[in-house]
Protein backbone atom coordinates (compact mmCIF):
# COMPACT_ATOMS: atom_id res chain seq x y z
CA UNK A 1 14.81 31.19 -78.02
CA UNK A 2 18.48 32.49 -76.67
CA UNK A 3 16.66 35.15 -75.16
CA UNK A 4 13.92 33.29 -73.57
CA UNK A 5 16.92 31.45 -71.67
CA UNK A 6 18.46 34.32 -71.01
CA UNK A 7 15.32 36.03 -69.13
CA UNK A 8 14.40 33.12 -67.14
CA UNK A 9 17.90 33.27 -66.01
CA UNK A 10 17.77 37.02 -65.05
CA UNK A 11 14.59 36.54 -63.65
CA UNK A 12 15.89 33.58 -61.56
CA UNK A 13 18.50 35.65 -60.35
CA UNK A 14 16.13 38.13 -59.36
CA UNK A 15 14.62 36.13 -57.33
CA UNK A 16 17.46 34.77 -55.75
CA UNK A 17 18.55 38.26 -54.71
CA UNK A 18 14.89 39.08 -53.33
CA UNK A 19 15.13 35.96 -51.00
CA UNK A 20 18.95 36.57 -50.28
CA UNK A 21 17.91 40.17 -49.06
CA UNK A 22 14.88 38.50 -47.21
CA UNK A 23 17.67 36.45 -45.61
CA UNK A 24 20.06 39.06 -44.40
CA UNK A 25 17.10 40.96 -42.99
CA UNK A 26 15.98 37.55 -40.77
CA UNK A 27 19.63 37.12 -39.75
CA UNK A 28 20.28 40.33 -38.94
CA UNK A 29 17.45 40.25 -36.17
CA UNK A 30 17.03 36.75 -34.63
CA UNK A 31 15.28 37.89 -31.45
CA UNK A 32 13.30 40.93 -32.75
CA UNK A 33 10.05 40.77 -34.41
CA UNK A 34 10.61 42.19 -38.10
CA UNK A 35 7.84 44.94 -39.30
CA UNK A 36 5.46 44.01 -42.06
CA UNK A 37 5.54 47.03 -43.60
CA UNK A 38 8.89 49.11 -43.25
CA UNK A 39 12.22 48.47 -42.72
CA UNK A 40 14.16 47.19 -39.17
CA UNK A 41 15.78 49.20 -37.24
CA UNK A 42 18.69 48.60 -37.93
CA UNK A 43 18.87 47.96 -41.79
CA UNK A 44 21.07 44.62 -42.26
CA UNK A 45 24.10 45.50 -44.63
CA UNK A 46 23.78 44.50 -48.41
CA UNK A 47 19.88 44.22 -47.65
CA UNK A 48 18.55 47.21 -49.63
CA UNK A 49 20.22 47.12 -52.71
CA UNK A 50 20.17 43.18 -52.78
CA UNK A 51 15.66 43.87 -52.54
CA UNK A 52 16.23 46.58 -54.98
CA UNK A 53 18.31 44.75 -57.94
CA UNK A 54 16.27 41.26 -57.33
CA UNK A 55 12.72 43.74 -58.11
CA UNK A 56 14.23 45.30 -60.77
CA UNK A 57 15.71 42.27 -62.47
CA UNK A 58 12.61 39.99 -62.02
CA UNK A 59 10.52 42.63 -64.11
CA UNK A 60 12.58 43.35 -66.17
CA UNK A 61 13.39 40.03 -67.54
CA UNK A 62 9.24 40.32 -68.44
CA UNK A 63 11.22 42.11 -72.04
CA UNK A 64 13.52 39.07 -72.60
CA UNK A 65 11.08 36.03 -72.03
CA UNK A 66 8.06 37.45 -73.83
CA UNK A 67 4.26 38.08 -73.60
CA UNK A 68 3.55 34.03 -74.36
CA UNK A 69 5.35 32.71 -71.11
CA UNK A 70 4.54 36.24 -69.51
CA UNK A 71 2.21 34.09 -67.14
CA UNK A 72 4.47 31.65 -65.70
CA UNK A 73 6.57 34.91 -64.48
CA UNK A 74 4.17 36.14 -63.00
CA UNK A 75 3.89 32.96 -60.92
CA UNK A 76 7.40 33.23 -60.15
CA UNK A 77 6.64 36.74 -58.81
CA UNK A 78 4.22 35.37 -56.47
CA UNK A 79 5.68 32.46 -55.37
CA UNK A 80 8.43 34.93 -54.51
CA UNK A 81 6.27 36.65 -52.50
CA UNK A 82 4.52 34.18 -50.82
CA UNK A 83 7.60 32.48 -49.67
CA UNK A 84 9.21 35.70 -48.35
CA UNK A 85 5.31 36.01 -46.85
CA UNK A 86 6.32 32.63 -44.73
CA UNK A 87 9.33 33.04 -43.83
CA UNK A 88 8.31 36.52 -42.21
CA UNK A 89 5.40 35.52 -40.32
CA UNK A 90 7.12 32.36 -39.53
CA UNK A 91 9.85 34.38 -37.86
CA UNK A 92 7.70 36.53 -36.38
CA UNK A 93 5.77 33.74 -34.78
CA UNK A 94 8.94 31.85 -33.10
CA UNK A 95 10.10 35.41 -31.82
CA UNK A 96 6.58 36.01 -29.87
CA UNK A 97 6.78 32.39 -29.16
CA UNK A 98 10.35 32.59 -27.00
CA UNK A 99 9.17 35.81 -25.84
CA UNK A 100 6.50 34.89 -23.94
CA UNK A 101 3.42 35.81 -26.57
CA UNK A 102 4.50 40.03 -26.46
């Protein structure tokens, strides 16, 4: 049970991170469209390792919670990602929207 607690707790922090680095990146470029699929030019401070650790923390808390509540992290995972999904295209849309649609 301890160690249930203790992985949703990593993997909450994991998340955290993966948002927080999300974040930084959005921040970092308020009038420039951010790529899907690579990294900005340039790369916010803090943003890379803050991706890495919040990846590697989510999946690995998988050990601590267990394969019966396995599921429900992988539902964190993807709400994760869809909300980081959002808040890129959403960002993406209001800079081609003040830009004039370019």
């Amino acid at each position: 049970m301890a160690t249930t607690i203790i992985g949703w707790g990593i993997a909450g922090a994991g998340a955290m991170l993966f948002l927080v680095s999300l974040m930084l990146t959005v921040r970092a470029h308020p009038d420039r469209r951010i790529p899907i699929w690579s990294n900005p030019r340039p790369i916010p401070r803090h943003s890379i390792w803050t991706r890495v650790l919040g990846g590697v923390l989510m999946v690995s808390s998988g050990i601590l919670i267990g394969s019966e509540q396995l599921v429900f992290l992988l539902v964190l995972l993807g709400v994760v990602v869809l909300t980081g999904s959002f808040i890129m295209f959403g960002h993406n849309q209001r800079v081609e929207a003040e830009n004039g649609g370019v």
